[in-house]
Every structure is written in structure tokens, then in C-alpha cells.
C-alpha atoms as a PDB file:
ATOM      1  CA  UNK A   1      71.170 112.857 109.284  1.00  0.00           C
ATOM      2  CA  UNK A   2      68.841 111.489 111.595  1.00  0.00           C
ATOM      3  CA  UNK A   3      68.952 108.715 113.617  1.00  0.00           C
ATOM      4  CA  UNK A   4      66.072 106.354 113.736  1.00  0.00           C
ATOM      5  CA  UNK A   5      66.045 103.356 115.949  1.00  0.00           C
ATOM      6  CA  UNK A   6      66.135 100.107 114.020  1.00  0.00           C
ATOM      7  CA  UNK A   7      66.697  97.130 114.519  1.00  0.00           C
ATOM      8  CA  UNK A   8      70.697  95.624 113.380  1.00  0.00           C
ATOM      9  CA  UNK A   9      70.983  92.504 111.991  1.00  0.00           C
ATOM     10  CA  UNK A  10      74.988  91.354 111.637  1.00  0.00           C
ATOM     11  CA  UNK A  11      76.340  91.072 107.737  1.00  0.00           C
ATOM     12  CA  UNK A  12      79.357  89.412 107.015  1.00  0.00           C
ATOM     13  CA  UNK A  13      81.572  91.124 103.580  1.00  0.00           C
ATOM     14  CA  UNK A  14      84.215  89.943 101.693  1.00  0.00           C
ATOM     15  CA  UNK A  15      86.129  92.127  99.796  1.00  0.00           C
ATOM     16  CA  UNK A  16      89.813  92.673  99.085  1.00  0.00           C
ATOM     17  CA  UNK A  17      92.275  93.918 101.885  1.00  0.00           C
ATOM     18  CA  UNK A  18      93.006  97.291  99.807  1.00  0.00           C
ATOM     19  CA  UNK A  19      89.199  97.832  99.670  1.00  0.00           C
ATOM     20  CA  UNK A  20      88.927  97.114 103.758  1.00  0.00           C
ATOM     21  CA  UNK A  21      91.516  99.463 104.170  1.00  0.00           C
ATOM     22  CA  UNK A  22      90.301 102.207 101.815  1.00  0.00           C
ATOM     23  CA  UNK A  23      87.250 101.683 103.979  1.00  0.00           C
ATOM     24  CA  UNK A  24      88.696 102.033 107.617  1.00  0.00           C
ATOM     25  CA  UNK A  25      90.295 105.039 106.584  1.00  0.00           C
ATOM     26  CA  UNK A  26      87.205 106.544 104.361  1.00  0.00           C
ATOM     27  CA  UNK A  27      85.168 105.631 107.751  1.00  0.00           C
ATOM     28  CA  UNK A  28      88.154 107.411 110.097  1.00  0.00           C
ATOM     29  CA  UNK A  29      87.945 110.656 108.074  1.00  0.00           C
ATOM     30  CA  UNK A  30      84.102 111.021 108.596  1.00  0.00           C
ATOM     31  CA  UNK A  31      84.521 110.324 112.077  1.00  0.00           C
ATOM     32  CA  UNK A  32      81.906 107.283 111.809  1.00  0.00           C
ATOM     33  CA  UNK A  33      82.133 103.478 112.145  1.00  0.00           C
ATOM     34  CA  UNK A  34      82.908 100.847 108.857  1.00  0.00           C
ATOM     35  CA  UNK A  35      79.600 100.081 109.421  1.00  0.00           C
ATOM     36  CA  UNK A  36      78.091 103.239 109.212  1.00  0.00           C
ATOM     37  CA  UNK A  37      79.523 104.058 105.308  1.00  0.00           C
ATOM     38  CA  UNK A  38      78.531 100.918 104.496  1.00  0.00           C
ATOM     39  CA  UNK A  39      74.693 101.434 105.991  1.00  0.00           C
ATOM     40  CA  UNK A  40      74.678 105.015 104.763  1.00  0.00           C
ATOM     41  CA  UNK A  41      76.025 103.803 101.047  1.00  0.00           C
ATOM     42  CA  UNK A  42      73.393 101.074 101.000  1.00  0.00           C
ATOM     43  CA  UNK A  43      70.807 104.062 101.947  1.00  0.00           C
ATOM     44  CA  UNK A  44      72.229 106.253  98.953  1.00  0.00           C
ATOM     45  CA  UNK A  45      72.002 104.037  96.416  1.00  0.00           C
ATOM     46  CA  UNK A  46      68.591 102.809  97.297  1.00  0.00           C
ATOM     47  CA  UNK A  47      67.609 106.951  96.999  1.00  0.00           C
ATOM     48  CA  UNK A  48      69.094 107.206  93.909  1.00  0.00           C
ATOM     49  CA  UNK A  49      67.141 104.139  92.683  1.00  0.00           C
ATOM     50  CA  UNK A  50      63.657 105.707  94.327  1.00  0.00           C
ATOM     51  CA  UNK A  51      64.135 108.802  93.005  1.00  0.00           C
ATOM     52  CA  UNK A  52      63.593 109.908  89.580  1.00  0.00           C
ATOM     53  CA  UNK A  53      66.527 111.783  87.726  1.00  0.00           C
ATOM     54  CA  UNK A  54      65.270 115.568  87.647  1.00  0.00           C
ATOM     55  CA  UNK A  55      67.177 118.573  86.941  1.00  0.00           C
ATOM     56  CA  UNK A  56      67.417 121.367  89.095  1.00  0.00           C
ATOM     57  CA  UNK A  57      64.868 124.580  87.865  1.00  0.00           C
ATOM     58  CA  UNK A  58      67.914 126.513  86.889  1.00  0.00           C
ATOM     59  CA  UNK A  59      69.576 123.613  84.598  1.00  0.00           C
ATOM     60  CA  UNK A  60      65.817 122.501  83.144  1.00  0.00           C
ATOM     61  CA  UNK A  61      66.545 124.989  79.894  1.00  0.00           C
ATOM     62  CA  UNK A  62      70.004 123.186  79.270  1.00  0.00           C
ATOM     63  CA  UNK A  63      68.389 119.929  79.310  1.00  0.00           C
ATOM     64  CA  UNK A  64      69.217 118.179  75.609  1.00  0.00           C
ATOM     65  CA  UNK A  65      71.971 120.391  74.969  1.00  0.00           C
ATOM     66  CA  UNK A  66      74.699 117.392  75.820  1.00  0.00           C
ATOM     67  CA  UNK A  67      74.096 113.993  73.578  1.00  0.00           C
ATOM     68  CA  UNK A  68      72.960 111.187  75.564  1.00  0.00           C
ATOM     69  CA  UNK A  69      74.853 109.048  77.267  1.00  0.00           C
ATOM     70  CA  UNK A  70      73.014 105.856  76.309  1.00  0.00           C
ATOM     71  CA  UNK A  71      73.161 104.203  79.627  1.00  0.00           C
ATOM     72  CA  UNK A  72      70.815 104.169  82.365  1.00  0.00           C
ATOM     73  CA  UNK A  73      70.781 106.276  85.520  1.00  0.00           C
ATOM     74  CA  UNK A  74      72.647 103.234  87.588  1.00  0.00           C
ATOM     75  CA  UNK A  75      75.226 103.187  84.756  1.00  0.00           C
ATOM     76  CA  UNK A  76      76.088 106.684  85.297  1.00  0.00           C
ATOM     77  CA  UNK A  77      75.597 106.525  89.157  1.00  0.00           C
ATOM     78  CA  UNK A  78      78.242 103.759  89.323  1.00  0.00           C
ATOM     79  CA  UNK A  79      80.601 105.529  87.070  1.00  0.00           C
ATOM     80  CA  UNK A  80      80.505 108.557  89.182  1.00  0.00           C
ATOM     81  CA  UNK A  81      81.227 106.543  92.040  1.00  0.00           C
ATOM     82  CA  UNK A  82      83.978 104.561  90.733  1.00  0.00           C
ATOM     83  CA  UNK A  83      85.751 108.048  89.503  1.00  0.00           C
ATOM     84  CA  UNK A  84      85.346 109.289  93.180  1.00  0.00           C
ATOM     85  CA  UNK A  85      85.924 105.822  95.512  1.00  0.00           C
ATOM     86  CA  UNK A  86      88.193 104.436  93.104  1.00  0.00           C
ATOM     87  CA  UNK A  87      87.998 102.187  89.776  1.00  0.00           C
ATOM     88  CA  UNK A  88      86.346  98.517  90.401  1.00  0.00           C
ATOM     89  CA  UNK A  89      83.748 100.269  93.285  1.00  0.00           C
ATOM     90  CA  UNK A  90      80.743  98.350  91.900  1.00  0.00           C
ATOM     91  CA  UNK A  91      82.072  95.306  90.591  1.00  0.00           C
END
């Protein structure tokens, strides 16, 4: 990624001490600060929201072949999330 040269403004979270751990650690792995997954998560998720859901050219004919979900693309955005960072990850 690319740095770009904004301006920080301080936020304050509250979240459980298993969460703040997860997050140190998460952070540790990557070799970045807590604040940069959080900033970087917050960028994600406002690119998945921007972007419309669109299959790749090579999955386009399979499109329809799996019954739908019935839940919007942030449904299914938070589930994947939850089954990767661990359950209660949105809530």
C-alpha cells in the first residue's frame, strides 16, 4: 500500500480485553501498529461498500449455479470476517 499524508485525528475504542489482545498480536504479526489494522480495516470495509460485487471473467459462467444466499453483500462480508477474525467480529 501506499502511504498518503493525512491528517490523524485521535479515536478512543472500547472493546473487550480478549479482543485488544487478539489485536496487539494480529498487529505484531503484520509487523504494523494497532492503529494501523484498525485504519486499514476501516479502509476495507469502506471498499467493499464502494465497490459493486462482480465476479471475476473466469467465474462469470458459474454465476447462478449456487442458490442465493438471501442476505446482502455486508451480511456475507461480516460472516466471512467473523469465520476468519473470530465469532462476535462485527457485533
Amino acid at each position: 500500500m501506499t502511504a498518503i499524508a493525512t491528517h490523524h485525528v485521535r479515536l478512543t475504542l472500547k472493546m473487550s480485553a480478549d479482543r485488544v489482545k487478539s489485536g496487539k498480536a494480529l498487529a505484531q504479526r503484520r509487523g504494523i501498529t494497532v492503529s494501523a489494522l484498525v485504519s486499514d480495516f476501516f479502509g476495507a470495509l469502506a471498499r467493499l461498500e464502494a465497490e459493486p460485487l462482480c465476479l471475476r471473467p473466469l467465474l462469470e459462467p458459474l454465476a447462478g449455479l449456487a442458490a442465493d444466499p438471501g442476505k446482502s453483500r455486508q451480511e456475507v462480508v461480516m460472516e466471512e470476517l467473523e469465520i476468519r477474525y473470530g465469532a462476535g467480529f462485527g457485533r
